[in-house]
C-alpha atoms as a PDB file:
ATOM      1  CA  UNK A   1     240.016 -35.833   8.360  1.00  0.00           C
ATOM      2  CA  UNK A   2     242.535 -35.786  11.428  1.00  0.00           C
ATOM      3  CA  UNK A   3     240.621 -32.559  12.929  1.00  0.00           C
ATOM      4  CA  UNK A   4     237.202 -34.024  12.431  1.00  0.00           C
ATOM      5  CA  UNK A   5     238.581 -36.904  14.282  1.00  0.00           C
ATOM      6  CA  UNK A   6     239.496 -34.856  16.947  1.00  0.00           C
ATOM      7  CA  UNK A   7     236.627 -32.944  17.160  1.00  0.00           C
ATOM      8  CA  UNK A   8     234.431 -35.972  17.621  1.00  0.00           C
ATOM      9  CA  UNK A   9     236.317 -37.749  19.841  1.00  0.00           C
ATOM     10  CA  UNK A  10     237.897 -34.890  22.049  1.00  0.00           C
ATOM     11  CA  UNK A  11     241.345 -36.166  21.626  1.00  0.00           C
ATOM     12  CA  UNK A  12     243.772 -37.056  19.291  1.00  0.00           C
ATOM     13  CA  UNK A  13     243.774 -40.948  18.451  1.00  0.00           C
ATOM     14  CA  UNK A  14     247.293 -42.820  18.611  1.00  0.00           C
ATOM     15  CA  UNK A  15     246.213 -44.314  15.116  1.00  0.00           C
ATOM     16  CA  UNK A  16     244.194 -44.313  12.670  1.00  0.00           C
ATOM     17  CA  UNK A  17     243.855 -47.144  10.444  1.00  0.00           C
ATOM     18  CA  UNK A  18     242.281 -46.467   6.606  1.00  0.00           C
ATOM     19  CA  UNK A  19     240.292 -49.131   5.615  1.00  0.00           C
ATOM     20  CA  UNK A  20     239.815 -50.352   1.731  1.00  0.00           C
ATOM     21  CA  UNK A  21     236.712 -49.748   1.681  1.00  0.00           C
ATOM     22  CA  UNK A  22     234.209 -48.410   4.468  1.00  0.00           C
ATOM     23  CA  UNK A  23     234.988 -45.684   7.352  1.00  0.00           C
ATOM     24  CA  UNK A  24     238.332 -45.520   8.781  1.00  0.00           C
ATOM     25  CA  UNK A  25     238.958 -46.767  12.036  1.00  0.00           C
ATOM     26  CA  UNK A  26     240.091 -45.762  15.511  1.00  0.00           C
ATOM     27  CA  UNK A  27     240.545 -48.015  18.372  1.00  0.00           C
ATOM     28  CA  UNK A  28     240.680 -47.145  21.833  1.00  0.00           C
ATOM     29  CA  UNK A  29     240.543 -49.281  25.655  1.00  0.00           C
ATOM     30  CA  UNK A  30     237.484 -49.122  27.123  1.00  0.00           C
ATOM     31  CA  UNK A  31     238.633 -47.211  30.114  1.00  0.00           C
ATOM     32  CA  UNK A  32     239.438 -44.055  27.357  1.00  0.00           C
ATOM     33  CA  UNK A  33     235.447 -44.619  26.119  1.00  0.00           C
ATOM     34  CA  UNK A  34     234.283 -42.432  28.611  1.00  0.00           C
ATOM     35  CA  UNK A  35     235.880 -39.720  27.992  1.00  0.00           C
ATOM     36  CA  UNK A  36     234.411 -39.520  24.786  1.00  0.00           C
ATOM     37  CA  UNK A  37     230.658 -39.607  25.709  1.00  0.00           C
ATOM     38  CA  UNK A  38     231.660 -37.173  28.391  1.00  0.00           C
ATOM     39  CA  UNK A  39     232.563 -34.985  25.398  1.00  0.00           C
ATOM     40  CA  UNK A  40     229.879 -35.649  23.485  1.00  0.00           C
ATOM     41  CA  UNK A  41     227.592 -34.565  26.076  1.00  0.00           C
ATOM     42  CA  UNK A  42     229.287 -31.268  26.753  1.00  0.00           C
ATOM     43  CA  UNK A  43     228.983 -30.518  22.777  1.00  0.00           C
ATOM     44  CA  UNK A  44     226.546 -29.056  21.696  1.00  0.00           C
ATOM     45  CA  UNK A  45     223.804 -31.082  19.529  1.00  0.00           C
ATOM     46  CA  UNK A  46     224.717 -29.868  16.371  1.00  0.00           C
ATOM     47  CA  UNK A  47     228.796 -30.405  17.280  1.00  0.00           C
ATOM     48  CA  UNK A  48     228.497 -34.203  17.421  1.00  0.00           C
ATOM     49  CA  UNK A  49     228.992 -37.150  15.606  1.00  0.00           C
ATOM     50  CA  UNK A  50     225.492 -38.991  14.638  1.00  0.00           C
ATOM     51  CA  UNK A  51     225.470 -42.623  15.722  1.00  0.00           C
ATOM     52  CA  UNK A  52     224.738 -44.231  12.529  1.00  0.00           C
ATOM     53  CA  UNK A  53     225.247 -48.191  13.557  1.00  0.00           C
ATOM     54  CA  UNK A  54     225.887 -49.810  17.492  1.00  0.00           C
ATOM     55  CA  UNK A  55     227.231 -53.565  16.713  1.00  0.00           C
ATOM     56  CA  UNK A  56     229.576 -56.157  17.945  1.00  0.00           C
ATOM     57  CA  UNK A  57     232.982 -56.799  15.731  1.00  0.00           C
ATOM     58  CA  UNK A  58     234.129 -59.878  18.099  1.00  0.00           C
ATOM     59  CA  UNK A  59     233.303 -61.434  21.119  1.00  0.00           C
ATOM     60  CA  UNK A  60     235.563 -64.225  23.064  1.00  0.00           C
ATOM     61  CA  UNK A  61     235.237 -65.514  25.822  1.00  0.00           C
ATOM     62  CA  UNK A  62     237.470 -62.892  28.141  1.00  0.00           C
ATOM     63  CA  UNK A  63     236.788 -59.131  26.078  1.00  0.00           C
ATOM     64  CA  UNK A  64     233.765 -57.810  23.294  1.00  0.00           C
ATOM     65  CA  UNK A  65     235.042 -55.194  20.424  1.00  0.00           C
ATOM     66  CA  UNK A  66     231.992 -53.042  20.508  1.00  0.00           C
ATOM     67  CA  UNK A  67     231.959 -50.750  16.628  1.00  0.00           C
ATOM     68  CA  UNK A  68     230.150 -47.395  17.175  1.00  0.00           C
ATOM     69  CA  UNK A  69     229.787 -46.471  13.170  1.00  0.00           C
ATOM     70  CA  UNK A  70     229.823 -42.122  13.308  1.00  0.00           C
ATOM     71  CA  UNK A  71     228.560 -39.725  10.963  1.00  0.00           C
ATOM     72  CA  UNK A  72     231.003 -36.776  10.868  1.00  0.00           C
ATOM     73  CA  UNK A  73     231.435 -33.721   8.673  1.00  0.00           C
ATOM     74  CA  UNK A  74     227.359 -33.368   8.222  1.00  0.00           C
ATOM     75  CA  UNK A  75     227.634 -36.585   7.104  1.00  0.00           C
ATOM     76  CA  UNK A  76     230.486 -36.022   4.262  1.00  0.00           C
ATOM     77  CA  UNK A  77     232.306 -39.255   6.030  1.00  0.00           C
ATOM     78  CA  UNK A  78     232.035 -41.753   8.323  1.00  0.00           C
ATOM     79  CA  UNK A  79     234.508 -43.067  11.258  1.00  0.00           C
ATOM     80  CA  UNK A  80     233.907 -46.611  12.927  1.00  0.00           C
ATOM     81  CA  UNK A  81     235.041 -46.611  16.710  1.00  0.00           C
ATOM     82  CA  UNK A  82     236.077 -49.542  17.921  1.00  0.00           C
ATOM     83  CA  UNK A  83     236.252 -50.041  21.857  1.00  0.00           C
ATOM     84  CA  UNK A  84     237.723 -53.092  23.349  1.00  0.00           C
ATOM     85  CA  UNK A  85     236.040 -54.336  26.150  1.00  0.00           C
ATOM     86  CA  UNK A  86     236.556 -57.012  28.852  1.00  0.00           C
ATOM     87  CA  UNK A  87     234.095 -59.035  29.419  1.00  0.00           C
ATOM     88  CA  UNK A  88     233.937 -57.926  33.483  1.00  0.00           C
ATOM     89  CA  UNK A  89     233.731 -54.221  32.411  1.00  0.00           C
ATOM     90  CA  UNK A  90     230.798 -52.322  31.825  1.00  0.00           C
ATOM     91  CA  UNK A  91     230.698 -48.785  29.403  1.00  0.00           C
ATOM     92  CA  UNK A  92     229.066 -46.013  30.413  1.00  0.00           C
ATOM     93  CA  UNK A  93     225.388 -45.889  28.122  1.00  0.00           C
ATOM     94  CA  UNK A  94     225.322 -43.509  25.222  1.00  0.00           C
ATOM     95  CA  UNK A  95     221.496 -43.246  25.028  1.00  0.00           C
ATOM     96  CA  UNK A  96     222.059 -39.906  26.592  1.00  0.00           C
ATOM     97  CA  UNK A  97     223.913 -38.476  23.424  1.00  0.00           C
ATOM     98  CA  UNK A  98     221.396 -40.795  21.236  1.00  0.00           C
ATOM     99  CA  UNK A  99     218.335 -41.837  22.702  1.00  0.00           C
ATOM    100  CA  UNK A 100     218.431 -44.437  20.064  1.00  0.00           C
ATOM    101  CA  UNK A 101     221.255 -45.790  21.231  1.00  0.00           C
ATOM    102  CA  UNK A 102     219.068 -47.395  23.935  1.00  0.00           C
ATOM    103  CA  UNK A 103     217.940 -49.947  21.266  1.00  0.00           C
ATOM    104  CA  UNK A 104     221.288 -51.447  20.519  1.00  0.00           C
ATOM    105  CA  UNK A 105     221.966 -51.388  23.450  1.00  0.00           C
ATOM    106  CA  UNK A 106     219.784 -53.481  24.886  1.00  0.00           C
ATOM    107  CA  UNK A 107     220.435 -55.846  22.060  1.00  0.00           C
ATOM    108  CA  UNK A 108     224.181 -56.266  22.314  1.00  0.00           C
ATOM    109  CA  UNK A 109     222.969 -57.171  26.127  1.00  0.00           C
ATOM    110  CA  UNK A 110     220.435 -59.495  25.125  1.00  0.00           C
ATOM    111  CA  UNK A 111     222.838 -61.238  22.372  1.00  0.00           C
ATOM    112  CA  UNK A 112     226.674 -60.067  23.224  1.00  0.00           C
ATOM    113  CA  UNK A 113     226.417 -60.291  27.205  1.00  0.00           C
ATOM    114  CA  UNK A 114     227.588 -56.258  26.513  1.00  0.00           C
ATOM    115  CA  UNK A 115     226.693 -53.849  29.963  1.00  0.00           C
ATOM    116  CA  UNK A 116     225.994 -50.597  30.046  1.00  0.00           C
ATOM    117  CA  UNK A 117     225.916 -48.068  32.567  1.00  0.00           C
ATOM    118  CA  UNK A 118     222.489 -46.322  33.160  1.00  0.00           C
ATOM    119  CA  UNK A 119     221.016 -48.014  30.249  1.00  0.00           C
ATOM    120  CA  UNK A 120     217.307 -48.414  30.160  1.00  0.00           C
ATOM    121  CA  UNK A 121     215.545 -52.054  29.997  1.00  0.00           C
ATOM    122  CA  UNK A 122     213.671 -52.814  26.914  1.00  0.00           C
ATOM    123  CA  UNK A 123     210.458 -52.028  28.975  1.00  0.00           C
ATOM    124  CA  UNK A 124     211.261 -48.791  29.765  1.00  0.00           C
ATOM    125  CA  UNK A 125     212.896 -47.640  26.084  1.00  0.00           C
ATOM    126  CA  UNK A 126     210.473 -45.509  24.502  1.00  0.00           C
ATOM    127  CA  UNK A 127     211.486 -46.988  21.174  1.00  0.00           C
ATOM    128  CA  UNK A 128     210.561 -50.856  22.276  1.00  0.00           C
ATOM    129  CA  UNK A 129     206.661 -49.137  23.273  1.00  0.00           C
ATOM    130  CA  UNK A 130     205.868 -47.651  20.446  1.00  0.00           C
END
């Protein structure tokens, strides 16, 4: 599981933390964040992670915990990602790996106060004008 941790993030976690039940869990700052969508867009299509869930985990007043819930393996397991975020930060947008993504996004911005870089507004998504 450690190398298709690796793989998906581009980097070797400091921990991982297996959960009781559900996907384990990596952490990271979200200054480390985007690295990892800088590797995922360098993979190719078929090397990354599917985004299978976008949601909050906590918000307070001063930093959001943003859980990006990842398909690895073909879908043989799952890993939740768990960036901390202050509240004054913004992550760069994943819609470019997932063009989903744009969705949640807009959501956790709506609800969660969340930013994200290059994001689209729900006007422009293509998945809000259907």
């Amino acid at each position: 599981m450690k190398a298709s941790i690796h793989d998906a993030l581009g980097f070797h976690p400091e921990r991982i933390e297996k959960m009781p039940s559900g996907p384990d869990r990596v952490t990271i700052p979200y200054d480390r964040f985007a690295q990892v969508v800088n590797h995922w867009l360098g993979s190719a299509e078929s090397d990354r992670p599917r985004l299978r869930a976008l949601m909050p985990a906590a918000s307070e007043s001063s930093r959001l915990l943003l859980n990006y819930v990842l398909e690895l393996e073909g879908g043989k397991s799952l890993l939740c990602l768990e960036v901390d975020v202050p509240r004054d930060r913004t992550l760069p947008s994943v819609a470019g790996v997932w063009p989903y993504a744009d969705w949640w996004q807009e959501e956790l911005s709506v609800f969660n106060g969340a930013r994200f870089e290059g994001a689209k507004s729900r006007e422009e998504s293509k998945w809000q004008q259907a």
